[in-house]
Every structure is written in structure tokens, then in C-alpha cells.
C-alpha atoms as a PDB file:
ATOM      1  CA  UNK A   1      -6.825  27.581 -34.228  1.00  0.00           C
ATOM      2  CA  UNK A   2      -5.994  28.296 -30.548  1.00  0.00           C
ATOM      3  CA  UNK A   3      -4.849  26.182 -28.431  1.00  0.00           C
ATOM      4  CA  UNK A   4      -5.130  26.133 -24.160  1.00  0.00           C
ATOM      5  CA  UNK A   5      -1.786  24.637 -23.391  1.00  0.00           C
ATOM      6  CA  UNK A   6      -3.027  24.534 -20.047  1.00  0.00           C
ATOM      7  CA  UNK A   7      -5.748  21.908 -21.672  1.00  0.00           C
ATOM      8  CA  UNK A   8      -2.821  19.867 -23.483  1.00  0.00           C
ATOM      9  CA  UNK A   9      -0.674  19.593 -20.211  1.00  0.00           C
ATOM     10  CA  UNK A  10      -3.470  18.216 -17.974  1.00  0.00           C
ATOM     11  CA  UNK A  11      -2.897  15.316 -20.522  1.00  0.00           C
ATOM     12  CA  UNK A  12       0.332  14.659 -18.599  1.00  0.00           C
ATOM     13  CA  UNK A  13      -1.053  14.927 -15.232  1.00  0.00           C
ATOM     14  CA  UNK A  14      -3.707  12.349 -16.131  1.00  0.00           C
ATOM     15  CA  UNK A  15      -6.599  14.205 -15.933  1.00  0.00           C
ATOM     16  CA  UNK A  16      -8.278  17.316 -15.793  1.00  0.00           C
ATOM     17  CA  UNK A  17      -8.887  17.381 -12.251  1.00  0.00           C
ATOM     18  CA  UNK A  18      -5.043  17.233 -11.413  1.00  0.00           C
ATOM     19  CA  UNK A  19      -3.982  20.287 -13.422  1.00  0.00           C
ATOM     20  CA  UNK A  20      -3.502  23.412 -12.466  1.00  0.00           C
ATOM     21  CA  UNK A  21      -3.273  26.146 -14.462  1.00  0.00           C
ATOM     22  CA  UNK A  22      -1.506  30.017 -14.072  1.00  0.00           C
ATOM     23  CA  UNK A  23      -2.410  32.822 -17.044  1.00  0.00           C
ATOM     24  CA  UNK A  24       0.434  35.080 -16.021  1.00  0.00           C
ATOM     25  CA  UNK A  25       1.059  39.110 -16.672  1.00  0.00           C
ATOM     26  CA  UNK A  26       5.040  38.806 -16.880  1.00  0.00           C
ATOM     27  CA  UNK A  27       5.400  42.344 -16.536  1.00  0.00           C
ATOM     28  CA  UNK A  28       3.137  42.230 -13.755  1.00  0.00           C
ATOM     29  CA  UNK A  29       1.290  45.577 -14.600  1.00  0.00           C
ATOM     30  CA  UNK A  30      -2.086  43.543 -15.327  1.00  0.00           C
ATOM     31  CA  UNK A  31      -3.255  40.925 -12.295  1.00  0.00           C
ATOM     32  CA  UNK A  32      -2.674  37.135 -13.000  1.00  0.00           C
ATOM     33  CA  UNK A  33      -5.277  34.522 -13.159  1.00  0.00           C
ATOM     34  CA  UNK A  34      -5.032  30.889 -11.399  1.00  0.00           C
ATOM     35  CA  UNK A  35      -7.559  28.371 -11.828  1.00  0.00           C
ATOM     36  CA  UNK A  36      -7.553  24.400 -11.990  1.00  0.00           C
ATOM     37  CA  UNK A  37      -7.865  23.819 -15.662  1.00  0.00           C
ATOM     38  CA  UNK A  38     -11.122  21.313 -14.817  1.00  0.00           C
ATOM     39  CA  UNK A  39     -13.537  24.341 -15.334  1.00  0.00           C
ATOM     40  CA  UNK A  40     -16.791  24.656 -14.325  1.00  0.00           C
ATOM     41  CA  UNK A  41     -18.574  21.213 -13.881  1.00  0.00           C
ATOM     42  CA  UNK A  42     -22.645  22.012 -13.041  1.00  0.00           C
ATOM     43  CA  UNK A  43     -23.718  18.348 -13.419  1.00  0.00           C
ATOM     44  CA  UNK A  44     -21.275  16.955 -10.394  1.00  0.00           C
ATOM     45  CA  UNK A  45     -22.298  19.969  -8.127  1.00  0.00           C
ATOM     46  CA  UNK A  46     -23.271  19.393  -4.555  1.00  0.00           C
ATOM     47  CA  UNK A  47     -22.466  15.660  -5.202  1.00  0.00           C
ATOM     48  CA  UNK A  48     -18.825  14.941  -3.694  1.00  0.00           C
ATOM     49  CA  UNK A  49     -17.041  14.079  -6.838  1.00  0.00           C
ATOM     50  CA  UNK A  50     -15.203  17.476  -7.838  1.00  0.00           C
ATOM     51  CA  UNK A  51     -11.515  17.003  -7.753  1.00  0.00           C
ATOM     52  CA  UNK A  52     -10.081  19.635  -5.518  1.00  0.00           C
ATOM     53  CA  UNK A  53      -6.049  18.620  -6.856  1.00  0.00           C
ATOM     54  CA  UNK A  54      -6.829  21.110  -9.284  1.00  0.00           C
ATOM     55  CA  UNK A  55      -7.888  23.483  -6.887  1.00  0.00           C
ATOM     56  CA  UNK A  56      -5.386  23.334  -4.707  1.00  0.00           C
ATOM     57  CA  UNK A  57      -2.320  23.348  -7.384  1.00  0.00           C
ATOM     58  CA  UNK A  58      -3.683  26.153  -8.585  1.00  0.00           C
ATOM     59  CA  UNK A  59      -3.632  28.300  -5.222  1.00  0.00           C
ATOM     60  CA  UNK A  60      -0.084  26.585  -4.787  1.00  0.00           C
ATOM     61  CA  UNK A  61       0.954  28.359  -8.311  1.00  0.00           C
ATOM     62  CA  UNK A  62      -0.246  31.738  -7.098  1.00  0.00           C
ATOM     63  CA  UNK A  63       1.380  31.173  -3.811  1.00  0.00           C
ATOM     64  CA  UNK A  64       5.275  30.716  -5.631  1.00  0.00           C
ATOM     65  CA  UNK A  65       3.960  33.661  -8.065  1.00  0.00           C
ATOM     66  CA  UNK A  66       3.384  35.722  -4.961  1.00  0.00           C
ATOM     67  CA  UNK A  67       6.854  34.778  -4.191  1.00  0.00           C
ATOM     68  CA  UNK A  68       5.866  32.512  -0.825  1.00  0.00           C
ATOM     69  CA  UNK A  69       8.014  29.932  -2.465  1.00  0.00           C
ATOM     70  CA  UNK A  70       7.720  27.957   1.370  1.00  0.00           C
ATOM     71  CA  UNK A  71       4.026  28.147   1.222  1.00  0.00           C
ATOM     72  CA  UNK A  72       3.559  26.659  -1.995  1.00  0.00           C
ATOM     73  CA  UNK A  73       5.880  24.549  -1.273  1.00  0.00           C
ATOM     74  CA  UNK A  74       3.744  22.895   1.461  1.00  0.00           C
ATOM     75  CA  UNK A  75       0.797  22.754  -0.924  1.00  0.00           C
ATOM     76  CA  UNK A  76       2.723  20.672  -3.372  1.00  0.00           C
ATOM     77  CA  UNK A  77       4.168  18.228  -0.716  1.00  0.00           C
ATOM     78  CA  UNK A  78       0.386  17.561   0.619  1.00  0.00           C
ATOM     79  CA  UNK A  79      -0.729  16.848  -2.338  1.00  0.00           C
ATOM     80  CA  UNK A  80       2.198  14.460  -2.977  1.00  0.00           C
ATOM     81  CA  UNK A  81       1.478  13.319   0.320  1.00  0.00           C
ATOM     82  CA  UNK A  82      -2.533  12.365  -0.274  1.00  0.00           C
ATOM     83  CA  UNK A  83      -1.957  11.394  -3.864  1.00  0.00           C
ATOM     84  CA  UNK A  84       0.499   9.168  -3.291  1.00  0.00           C
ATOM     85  CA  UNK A  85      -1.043   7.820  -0.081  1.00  0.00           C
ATOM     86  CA  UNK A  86      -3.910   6.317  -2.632  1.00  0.00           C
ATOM     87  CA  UNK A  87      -6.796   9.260  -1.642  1.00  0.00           C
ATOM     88  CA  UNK A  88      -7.998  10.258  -4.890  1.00  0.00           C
ATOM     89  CA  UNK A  89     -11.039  10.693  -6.140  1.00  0.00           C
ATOM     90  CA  UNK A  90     -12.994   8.200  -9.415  1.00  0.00           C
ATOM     91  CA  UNK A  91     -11.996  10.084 -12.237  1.00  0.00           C
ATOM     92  CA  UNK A  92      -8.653   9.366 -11.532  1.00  0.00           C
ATOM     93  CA  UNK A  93      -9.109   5.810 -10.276  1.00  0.00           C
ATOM     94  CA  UNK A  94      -9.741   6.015  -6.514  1.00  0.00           C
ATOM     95  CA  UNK A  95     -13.236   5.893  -4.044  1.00  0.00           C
ATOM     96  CA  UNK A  96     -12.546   9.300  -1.974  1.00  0.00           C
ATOM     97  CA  UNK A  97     -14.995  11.880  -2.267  1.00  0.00           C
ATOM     98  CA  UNK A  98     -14.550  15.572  -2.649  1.00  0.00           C
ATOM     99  CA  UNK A  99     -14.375  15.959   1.521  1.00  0.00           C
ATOM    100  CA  UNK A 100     -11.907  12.908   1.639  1.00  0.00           C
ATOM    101  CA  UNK A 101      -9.153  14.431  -0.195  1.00  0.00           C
ATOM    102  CA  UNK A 102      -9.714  17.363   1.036  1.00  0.00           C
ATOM    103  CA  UNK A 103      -9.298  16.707   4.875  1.00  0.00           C
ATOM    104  CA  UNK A 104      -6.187  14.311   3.722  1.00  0.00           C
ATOM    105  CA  UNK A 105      -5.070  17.498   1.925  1.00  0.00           C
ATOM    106  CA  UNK A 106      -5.965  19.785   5.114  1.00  0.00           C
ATOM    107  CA  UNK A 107      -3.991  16.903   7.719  1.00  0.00           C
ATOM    108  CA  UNK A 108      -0.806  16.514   5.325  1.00  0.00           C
ATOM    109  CA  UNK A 109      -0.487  20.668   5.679  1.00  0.00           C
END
């Protein structure tokens, strides 16, 4: 059987849409991949639901592997900022739509 422990961790985020997820080359010969673990989601296209937590975590993660520890930095404390501030999106419990987080994302930065 394999497992995605990216899949099993989102558990402890809460969601999908909150995790972030970073397939790392540790020797760094091969290139890295970074994607929010929420995948590819056809049916909510266009429509203002996508969580972009996800998203953003994930370019956070690529941001400290890059070693622009600062940057990412700033990424994690605006999310922080918006999800603590109650502007999240339904399938985590709040009314915000896609844009909504996203410009409380943009204004925490």
C-alpha cells in the first residue's frame, strides 16, 4: 500500500485546503515539487470556493527551501494573520470566498 503522508497530515490541519505539501530532492541534484495537497478540484472552478491556504503554504515551503527563511516567514504570519482573524473559506467553517482570503492574505503581507 502507499501512503501520501502529505494526505494523512492535512488531517491535522483540518482540511485539505489548509495543507501544504513539499516532495523534496535532499540531495538537491533533482528539482523539488510544492503543491497544496487539495489537488485539482474541476467541479469548484471559476466559482470562488477554492481554498488558496493551501496555495499559499505551499509557495511559503519553497520559499524556506530556497533558503528565504524571511520571506516565508511573512507568508506564514499572513496566513496566521487572516486565519485567525476569522477569513476562511466554507470548507473550513467560514463565508469568505476565494478573492476574500486572498486580498486578506495580500493586506496582512
Amino acid at each position: 500500500m502507499v501512503v501520501d503522508l502529505s494526505d494523512l497530515g492535512s488531517a491535522l490541519a483540518g482540511c485539505l485546503g489548509l495543507a501544504a505539501s513539499a516532495n523534496l530532492n535532499p540531495e538537491r541534484r533533482f528539482p523539488s515539487m510544492f503543491e497544496p495537497v487539495h489537488g485539482f478540484a474541476p467541479d469548484i472552478a471559476g466559482r470562488g470556493l477554492a481554498n488558496p491556504i493551501g496555495a499559499v503554504g505551499s509557495a511559503a515551503l519553497m520559499l524556506e527551501h530556497f533558503g528565504l527563511h524571511d520571506q516565508a516567514a511573512r507568508l506564514n504570519k499572513a496566513i496566521e494573520a487572516t486565519t485567525a482573524a476569522g477569513i476562511l473559506t466554507r470548507d473550513v467553517g467560514g463565508t469568505a470566498s476565494t478573492e476574500d482570503v486572498t486580498k486578506a492574505l495580500i493586506d496582512a503581507l
